[in-house]
PDB file of N, CA and C in Angstrom:
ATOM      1  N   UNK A   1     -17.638   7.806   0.250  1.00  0.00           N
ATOM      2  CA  UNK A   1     -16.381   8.532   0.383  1.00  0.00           C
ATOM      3  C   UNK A   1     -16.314   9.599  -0.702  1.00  0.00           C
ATOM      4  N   UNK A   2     -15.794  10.490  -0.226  1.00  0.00           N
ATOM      5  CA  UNK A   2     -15.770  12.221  -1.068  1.00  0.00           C
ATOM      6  C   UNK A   2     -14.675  11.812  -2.207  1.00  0.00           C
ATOM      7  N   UNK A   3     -14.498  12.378  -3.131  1.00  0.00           N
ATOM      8  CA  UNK A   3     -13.452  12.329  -3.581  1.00  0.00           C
ATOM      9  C   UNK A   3     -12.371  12.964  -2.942  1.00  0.00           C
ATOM     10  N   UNK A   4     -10.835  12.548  -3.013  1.00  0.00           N
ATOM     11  CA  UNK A   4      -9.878  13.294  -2.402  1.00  0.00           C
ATOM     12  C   UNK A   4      -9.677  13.319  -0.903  1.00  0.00           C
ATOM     13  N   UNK A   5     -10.658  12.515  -0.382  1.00  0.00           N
ATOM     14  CA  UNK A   5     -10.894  12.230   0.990  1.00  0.00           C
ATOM     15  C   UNK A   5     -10.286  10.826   1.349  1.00  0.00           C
ATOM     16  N   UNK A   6      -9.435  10.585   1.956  1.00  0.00           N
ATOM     17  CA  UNK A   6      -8.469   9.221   2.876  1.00  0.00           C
ATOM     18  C   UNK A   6      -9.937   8.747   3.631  1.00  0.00           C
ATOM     19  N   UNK A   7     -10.823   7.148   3.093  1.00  0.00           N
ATOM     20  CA  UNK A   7     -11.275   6.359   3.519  1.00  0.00           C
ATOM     21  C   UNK A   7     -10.816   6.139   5.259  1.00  0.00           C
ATOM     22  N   UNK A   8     -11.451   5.184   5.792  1.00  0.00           N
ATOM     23  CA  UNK A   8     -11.738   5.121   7.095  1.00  0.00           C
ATOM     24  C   UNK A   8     -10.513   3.563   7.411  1.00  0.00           C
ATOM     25  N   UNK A   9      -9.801   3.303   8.192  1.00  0.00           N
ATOM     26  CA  UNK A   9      -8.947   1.988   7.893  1.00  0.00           C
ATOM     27  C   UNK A   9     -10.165   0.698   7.719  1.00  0.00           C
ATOM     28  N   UNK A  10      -9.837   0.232   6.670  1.00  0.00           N
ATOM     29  CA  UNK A  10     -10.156  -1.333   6.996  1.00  0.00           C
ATOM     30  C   UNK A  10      -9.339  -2.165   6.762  1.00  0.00           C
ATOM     31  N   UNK A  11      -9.779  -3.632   7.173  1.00  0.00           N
ATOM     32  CA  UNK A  11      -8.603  -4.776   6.904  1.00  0.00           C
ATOM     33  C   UNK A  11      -8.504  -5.139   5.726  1.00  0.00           C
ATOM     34  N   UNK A  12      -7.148  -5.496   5.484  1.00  0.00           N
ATOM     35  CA  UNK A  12      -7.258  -5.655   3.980  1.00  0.00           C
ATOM     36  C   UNK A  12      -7.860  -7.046   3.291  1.00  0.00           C
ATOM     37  N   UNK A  13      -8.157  -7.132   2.070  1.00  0.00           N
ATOM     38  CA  UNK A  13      -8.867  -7.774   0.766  1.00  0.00           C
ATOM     39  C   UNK A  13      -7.826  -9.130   0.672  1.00  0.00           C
ATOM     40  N   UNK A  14      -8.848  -9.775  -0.153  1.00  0.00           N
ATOM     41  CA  UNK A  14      -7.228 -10.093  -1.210  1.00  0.00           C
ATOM     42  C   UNK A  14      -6.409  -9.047  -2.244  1.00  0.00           C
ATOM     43  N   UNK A  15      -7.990  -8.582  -2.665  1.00  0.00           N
ATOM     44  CA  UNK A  15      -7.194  -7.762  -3.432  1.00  0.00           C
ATOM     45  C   UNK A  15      -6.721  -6.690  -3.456  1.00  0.00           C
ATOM     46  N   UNK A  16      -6.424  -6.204  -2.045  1.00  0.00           N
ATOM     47  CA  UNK A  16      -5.519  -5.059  -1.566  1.00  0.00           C
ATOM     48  C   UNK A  16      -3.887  -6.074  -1.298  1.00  0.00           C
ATOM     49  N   UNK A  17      -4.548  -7.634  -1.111  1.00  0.00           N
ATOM     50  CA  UNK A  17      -2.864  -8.133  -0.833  1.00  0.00           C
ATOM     51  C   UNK A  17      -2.261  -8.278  -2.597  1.00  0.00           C
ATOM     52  N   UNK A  18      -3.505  -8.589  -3.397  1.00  0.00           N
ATOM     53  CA  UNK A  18      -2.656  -8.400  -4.942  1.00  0.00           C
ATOM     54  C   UNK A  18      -1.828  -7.411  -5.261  1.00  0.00           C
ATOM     55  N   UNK A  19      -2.344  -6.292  -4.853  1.00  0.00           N
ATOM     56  CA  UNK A  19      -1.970  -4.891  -5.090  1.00  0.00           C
ATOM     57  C   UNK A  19      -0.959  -5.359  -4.750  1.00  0.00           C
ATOM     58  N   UNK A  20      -0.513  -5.332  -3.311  1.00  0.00           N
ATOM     59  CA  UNK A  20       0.765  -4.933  -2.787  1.00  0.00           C
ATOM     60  C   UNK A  20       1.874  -6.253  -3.220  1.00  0.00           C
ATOM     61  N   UNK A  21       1.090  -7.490  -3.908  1.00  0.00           N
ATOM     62  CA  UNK A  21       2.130  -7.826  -4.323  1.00  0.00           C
ATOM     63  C   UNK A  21       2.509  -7.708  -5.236  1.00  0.00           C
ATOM     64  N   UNK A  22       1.842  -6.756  -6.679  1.00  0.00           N
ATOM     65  CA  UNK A  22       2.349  -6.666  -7.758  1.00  0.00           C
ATOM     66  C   UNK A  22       3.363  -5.584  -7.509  1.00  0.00           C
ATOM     67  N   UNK A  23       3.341  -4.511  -6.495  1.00  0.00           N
ATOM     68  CA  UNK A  23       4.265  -3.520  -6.021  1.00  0.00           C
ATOM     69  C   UNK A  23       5.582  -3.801  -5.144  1.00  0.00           C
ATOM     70  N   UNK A  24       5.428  -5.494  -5.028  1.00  0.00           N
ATOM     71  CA  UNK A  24       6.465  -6.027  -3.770  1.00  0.00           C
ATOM     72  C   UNK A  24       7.831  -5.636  -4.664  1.00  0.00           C
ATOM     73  N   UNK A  25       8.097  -6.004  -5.910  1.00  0.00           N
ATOM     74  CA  UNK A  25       9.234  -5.942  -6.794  1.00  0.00           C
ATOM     75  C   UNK A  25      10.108  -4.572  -6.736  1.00  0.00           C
ATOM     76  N   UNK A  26       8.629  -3.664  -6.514  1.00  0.00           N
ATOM     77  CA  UNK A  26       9.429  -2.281  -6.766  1.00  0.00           C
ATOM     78  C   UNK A  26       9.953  -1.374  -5.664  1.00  0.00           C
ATOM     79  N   UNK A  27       9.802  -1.911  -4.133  1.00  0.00           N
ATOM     80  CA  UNK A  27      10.193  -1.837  -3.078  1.00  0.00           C
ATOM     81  C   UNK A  27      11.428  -2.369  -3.072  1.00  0.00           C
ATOM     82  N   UNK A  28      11.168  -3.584  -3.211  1.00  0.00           N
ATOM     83  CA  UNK A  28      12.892  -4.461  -2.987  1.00  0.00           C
ATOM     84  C   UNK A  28      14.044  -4.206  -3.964  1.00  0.00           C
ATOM     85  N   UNK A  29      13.738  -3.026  -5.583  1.00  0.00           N
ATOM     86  CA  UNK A  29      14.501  -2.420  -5.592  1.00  0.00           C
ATOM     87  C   UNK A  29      14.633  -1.006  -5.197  1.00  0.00           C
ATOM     88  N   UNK A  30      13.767  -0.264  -4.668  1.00  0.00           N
ATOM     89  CA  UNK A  30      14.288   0.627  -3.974  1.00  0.00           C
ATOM     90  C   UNK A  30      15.301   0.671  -2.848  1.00  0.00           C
ATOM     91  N   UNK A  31      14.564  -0.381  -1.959  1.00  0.00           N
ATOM     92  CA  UNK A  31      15.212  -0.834  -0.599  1.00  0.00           C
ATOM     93  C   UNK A  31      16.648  -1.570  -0.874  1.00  0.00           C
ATOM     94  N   UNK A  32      16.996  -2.515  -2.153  1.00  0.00           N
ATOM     95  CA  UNK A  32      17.896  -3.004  -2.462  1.00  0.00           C
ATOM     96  C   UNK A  32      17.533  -4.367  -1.426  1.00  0.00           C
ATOM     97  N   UNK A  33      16.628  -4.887  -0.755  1.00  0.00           N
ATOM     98  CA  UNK A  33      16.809  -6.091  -0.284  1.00  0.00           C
ATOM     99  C   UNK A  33      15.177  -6.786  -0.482  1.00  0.00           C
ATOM    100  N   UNK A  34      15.178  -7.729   0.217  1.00  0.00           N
ATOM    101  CA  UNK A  34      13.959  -8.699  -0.782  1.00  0.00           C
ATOM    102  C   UNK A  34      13.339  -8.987   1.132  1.00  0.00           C
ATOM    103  N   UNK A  35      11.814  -9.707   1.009  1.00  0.00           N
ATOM    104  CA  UNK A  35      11.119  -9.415   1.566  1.00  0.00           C
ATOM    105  C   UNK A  35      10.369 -10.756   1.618  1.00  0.00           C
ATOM    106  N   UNK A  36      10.471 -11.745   3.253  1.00  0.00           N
ATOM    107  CA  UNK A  36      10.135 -13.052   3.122  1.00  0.00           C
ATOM    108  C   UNK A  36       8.636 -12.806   2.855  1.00  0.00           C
ATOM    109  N   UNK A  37       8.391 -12.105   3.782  1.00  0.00           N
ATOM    110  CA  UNK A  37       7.061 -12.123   4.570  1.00  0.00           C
ATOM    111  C   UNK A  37       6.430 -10.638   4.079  1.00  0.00           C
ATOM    112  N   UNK A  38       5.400 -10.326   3.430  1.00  0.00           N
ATOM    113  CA  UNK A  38       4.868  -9.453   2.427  1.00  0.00           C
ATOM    114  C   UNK A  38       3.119  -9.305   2.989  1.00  0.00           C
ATOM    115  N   UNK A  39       2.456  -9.064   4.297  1.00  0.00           N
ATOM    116  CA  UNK A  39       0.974  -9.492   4.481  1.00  0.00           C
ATOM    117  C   UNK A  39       0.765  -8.423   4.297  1.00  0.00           C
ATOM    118  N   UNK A  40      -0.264  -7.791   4.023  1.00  0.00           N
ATOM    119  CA  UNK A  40      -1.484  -6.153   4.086  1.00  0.00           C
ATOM    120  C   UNK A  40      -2.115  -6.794   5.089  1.00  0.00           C
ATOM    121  N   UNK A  41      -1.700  -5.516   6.096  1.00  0.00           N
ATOM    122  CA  UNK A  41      -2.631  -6.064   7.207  1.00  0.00           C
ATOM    123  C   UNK A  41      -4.095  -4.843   6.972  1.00  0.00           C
ATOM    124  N   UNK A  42      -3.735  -3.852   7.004  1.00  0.00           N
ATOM    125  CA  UNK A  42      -5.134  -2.799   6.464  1.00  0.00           C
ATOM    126  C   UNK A  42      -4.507  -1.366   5.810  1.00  0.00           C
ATOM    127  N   UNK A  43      -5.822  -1.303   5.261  1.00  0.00           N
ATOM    128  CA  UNK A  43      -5.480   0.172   3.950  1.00  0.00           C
ATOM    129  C   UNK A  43      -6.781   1.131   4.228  1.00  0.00           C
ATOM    130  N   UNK A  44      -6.829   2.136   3.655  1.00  0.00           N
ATOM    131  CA  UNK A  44      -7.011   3.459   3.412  1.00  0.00           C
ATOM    132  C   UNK A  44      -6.916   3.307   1.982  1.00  0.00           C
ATOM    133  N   UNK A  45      -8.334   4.400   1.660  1.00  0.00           N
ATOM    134  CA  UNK A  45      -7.951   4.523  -0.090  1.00  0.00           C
ATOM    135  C   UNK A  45      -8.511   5.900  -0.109  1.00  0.00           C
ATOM    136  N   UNK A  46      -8.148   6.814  -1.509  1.00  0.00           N
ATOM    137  CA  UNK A  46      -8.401   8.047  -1.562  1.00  0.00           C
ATOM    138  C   UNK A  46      -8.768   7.804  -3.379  1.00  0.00           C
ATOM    139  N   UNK A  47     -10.095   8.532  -3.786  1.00  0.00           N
ATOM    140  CA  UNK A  47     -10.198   8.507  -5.462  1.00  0.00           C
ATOM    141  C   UNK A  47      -9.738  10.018  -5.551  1.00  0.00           C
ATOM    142  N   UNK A  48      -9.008   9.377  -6.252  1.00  0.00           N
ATOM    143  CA  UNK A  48      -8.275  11.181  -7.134  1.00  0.00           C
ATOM    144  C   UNK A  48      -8.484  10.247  -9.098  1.00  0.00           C
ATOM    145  N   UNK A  49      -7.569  11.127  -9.716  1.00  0.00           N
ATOM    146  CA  UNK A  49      -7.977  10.298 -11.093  1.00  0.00           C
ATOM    147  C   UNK A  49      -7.350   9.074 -11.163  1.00  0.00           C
ATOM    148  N   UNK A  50      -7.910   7.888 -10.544  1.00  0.00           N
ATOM    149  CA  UNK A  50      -7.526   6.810 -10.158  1.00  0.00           C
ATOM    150  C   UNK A  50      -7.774   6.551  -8.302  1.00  0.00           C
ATOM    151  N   UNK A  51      -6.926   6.166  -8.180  1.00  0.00           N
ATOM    152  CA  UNK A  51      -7.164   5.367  -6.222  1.00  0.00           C
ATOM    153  C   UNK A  51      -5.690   5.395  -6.533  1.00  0.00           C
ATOM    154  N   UNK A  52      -5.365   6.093  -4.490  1.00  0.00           N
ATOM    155  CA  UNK A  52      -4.375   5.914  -3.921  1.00  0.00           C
ATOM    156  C   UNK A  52      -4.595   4.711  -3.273  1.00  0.00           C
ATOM    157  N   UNK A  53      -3.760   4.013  -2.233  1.00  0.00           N
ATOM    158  CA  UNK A  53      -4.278   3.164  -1.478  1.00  0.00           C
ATOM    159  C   UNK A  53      -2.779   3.582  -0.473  1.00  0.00           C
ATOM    160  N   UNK A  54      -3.454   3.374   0.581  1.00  0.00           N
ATOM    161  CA  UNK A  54      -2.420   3.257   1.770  1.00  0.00           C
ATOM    162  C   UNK A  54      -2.527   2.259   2.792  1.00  0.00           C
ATOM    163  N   UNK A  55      -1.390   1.595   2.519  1.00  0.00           N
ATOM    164  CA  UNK A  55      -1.788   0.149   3.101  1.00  0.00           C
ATOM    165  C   UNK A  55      -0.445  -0.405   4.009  1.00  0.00           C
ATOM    166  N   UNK A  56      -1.105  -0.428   4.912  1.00  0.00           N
ATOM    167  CA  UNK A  56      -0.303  -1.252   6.247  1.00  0.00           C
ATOM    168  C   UNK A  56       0.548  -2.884   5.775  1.00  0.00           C
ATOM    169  N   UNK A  57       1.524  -3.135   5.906  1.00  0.00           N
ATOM    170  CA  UNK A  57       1.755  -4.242   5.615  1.00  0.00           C
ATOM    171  C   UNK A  57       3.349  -4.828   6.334  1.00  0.00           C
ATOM    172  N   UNK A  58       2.969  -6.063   6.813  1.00  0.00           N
ATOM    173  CA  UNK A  58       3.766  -6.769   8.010  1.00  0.00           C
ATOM    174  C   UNK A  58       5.004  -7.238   7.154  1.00  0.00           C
ATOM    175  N   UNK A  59       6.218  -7.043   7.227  1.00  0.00           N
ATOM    176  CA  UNK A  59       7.272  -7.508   6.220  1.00  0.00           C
ATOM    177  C   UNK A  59       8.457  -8.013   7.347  1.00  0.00           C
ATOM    178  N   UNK A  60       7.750  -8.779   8.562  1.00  0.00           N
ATOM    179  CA  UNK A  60       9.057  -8.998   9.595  1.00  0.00           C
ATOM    180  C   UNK A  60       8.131  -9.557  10.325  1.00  0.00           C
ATOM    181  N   UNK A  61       8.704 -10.627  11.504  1.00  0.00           N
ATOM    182  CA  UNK A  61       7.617 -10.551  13.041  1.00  0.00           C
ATOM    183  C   UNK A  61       6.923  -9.314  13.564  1.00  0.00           C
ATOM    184  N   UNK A  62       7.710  -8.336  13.752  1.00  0.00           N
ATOM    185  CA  UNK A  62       7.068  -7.535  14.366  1.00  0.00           C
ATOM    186  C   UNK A  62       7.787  -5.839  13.562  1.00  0.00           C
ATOM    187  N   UNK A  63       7.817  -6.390  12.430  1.00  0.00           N
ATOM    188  CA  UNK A  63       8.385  -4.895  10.946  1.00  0.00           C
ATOM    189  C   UNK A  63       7.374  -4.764  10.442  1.00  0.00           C
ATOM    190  N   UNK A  64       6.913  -3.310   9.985  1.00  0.00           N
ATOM    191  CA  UNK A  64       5.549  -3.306   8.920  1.00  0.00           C
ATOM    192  C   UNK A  64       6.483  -2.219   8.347  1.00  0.00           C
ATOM    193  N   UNK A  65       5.492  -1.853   7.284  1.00  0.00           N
ATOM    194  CA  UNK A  65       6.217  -0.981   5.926  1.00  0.00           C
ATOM    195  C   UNK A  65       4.862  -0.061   5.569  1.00  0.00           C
ATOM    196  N   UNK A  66       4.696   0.724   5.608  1.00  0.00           N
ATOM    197  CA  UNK A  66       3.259   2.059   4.827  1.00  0.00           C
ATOM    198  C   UNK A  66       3.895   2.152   3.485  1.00  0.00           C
ATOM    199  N   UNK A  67       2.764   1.873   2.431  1.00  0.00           N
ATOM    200  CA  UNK A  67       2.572   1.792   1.163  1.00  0.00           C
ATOM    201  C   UNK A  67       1.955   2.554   0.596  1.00  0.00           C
ATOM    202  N   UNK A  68       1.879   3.589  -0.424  1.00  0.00           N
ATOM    203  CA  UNK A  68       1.559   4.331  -1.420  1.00  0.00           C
ATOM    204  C   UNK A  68       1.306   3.705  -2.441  1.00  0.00           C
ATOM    205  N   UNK A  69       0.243   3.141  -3.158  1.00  0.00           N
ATOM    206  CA  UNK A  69      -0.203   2.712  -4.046  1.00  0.00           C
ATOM    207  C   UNK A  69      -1.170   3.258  -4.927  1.00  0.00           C
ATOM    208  N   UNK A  70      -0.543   3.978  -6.571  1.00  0.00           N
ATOM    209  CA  UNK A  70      -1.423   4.587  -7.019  1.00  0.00           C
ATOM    210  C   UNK A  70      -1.808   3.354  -8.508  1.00  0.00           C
ATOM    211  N   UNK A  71      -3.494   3.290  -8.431  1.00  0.00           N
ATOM    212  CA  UNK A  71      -3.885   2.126  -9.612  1.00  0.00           C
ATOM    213  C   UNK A  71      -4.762   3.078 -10.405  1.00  0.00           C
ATOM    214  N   UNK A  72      -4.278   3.711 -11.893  1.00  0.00           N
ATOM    215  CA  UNK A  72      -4.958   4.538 -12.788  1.00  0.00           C
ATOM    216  C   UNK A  72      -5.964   3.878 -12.735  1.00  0.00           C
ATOM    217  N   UNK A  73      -6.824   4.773 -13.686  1.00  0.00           N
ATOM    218  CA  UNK A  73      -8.168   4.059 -14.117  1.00  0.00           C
ATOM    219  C   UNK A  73      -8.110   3.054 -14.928  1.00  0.00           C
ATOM    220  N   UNK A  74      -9.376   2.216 -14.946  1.00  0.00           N
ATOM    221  CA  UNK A  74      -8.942   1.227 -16.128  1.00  0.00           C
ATOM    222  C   UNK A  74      -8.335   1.169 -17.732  1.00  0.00           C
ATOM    223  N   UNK A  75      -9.228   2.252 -18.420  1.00  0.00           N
ATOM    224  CA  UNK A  75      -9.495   2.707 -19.635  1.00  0.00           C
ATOM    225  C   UNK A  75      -7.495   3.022 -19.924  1.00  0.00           C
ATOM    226  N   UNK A  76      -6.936   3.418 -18.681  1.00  0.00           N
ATOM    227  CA  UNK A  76      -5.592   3.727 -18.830  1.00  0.00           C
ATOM    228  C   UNK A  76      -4.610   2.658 -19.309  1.00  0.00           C
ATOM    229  N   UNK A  77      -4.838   1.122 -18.831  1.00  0.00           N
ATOM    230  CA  UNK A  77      -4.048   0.298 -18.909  1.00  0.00           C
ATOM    231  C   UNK A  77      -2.915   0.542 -18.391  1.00  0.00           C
ATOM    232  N   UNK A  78      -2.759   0.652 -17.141  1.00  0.00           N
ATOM    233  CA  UNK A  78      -1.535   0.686 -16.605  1.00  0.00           C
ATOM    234  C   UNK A  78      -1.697  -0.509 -15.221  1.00  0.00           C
ATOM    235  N   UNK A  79      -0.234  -0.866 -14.684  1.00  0.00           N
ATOM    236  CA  UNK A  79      -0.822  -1.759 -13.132  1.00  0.00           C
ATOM    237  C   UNK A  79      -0.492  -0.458 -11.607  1.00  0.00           C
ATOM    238  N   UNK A  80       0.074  -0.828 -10.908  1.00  0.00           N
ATOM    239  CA  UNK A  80      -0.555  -0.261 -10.016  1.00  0.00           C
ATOM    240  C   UNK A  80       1.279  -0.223  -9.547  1.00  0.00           C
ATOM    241  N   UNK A  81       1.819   1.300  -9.460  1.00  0.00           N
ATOM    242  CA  UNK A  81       2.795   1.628  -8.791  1.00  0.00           C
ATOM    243  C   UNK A  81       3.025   2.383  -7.656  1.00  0.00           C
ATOM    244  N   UNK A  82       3.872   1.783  -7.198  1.00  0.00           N
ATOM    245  CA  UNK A  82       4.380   2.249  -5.363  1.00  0.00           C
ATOM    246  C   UNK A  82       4.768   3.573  -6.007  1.00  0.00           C
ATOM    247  N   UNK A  83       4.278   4.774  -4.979  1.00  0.00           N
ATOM    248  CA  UNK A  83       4.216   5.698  -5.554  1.00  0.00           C
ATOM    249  C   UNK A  83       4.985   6.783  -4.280  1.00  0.00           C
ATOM    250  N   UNK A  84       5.119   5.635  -2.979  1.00  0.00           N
ATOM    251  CA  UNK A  84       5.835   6.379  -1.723  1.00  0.00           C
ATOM    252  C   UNK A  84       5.783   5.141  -0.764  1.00  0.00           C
ATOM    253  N   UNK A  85       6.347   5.597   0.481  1.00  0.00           N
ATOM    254  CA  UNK A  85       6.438   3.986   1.342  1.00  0.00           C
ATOM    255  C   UNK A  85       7.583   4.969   2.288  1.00  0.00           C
ATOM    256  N   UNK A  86       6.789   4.234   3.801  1.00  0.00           N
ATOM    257  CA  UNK A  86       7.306   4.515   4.994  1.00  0.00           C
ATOM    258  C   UNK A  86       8.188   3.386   5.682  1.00  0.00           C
ATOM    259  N   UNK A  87       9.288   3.092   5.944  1.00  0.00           N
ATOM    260  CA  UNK A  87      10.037   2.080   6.526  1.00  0.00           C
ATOM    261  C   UNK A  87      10.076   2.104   7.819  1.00  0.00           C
ATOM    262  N   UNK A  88      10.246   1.184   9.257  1.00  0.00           N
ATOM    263  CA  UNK A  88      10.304   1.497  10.292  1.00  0.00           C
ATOM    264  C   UNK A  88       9.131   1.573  10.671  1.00  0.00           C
ATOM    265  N   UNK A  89       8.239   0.900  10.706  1.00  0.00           N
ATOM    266  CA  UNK A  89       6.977   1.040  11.382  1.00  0.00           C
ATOM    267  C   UNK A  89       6.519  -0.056  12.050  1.00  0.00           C
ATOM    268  N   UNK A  90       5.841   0.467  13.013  1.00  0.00           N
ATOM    269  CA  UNK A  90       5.221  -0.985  14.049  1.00  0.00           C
ATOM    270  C   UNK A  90       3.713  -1.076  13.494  1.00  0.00           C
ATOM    271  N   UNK A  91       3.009  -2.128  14.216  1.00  0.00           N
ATOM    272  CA  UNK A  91       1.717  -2.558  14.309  1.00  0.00           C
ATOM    273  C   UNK A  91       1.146  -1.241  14.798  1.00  0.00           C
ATOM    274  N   UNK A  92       1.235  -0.659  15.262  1.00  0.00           N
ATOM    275  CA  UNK A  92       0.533   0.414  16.190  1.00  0.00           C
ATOM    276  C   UNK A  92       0.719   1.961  15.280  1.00  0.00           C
ATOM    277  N   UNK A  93       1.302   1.998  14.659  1.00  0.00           N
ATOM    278  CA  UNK A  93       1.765   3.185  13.917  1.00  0.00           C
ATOM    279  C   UNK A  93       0.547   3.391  13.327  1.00  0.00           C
ATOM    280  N   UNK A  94      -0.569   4.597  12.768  1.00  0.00           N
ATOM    281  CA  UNK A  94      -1.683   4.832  12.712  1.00  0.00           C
ATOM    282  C   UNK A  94      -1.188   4.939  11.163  1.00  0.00           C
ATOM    283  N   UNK A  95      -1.982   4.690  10.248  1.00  0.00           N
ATOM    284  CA  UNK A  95      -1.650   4.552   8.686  1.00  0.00           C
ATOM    285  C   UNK A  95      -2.759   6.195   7.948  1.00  0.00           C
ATOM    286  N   UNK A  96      -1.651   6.708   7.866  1.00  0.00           N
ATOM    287  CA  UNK A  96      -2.277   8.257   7.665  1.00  0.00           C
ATOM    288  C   UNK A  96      -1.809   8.525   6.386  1.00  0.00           C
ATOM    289  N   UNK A  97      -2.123   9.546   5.685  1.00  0.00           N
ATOM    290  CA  UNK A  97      -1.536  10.225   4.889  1.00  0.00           C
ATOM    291  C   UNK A  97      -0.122  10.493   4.319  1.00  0.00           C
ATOM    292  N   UNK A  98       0.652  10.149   3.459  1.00  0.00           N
ATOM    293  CA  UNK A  98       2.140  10.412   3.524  1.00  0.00           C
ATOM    294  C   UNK A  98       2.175  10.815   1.777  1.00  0.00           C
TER     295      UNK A  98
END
């Protein structure tokens, strides 16, 4: 993968579901409400100085949520913040760029 180039979808990791749960906190205060059900179903990643990640994730029976996840480099010491997020999305919604 190029740099700056959005990866191809795959299913997600565990540790694409770590990601998104160290970012679950900072959704549910944006959104103001909390979140039973939290799965990554699949992501997209882009290297810029660090990794975006864009990641599909099921937060209902049939609710998903698009995630913006930017994780600096290591040397940075930082964790990994929601950096944008799409609400209203189905299973079928194609996980692109936002």
């Amino acid at each position: 993968m190029m740099t700056g180039g959005l990866s191809d979808p795959k299913p997600a990791t565990p540790e694409i579901q770590h990601l998104v749960d160290q970012v679950k906190p900072q959704l549910e205060s944006r959104e103001n409400k909390t979140y039973g059900i939290f799965t990554a179903i699949l992501y997209r990643s882009q290297v810029v100085a660090g990794v975006n990640y864009f990641v599909k994730v099921q937060n209902g029976e049939n609710d998903y949520v698009h995630l913006r996840i930017f994780e600096a480099l290591p040397h940075e010491n930082q964790g990994p913040r929601l950096t944008g997020y799409q609400t209203g999305k189905t299973r079928d919604d194609p996980l692109d760029y936002f």
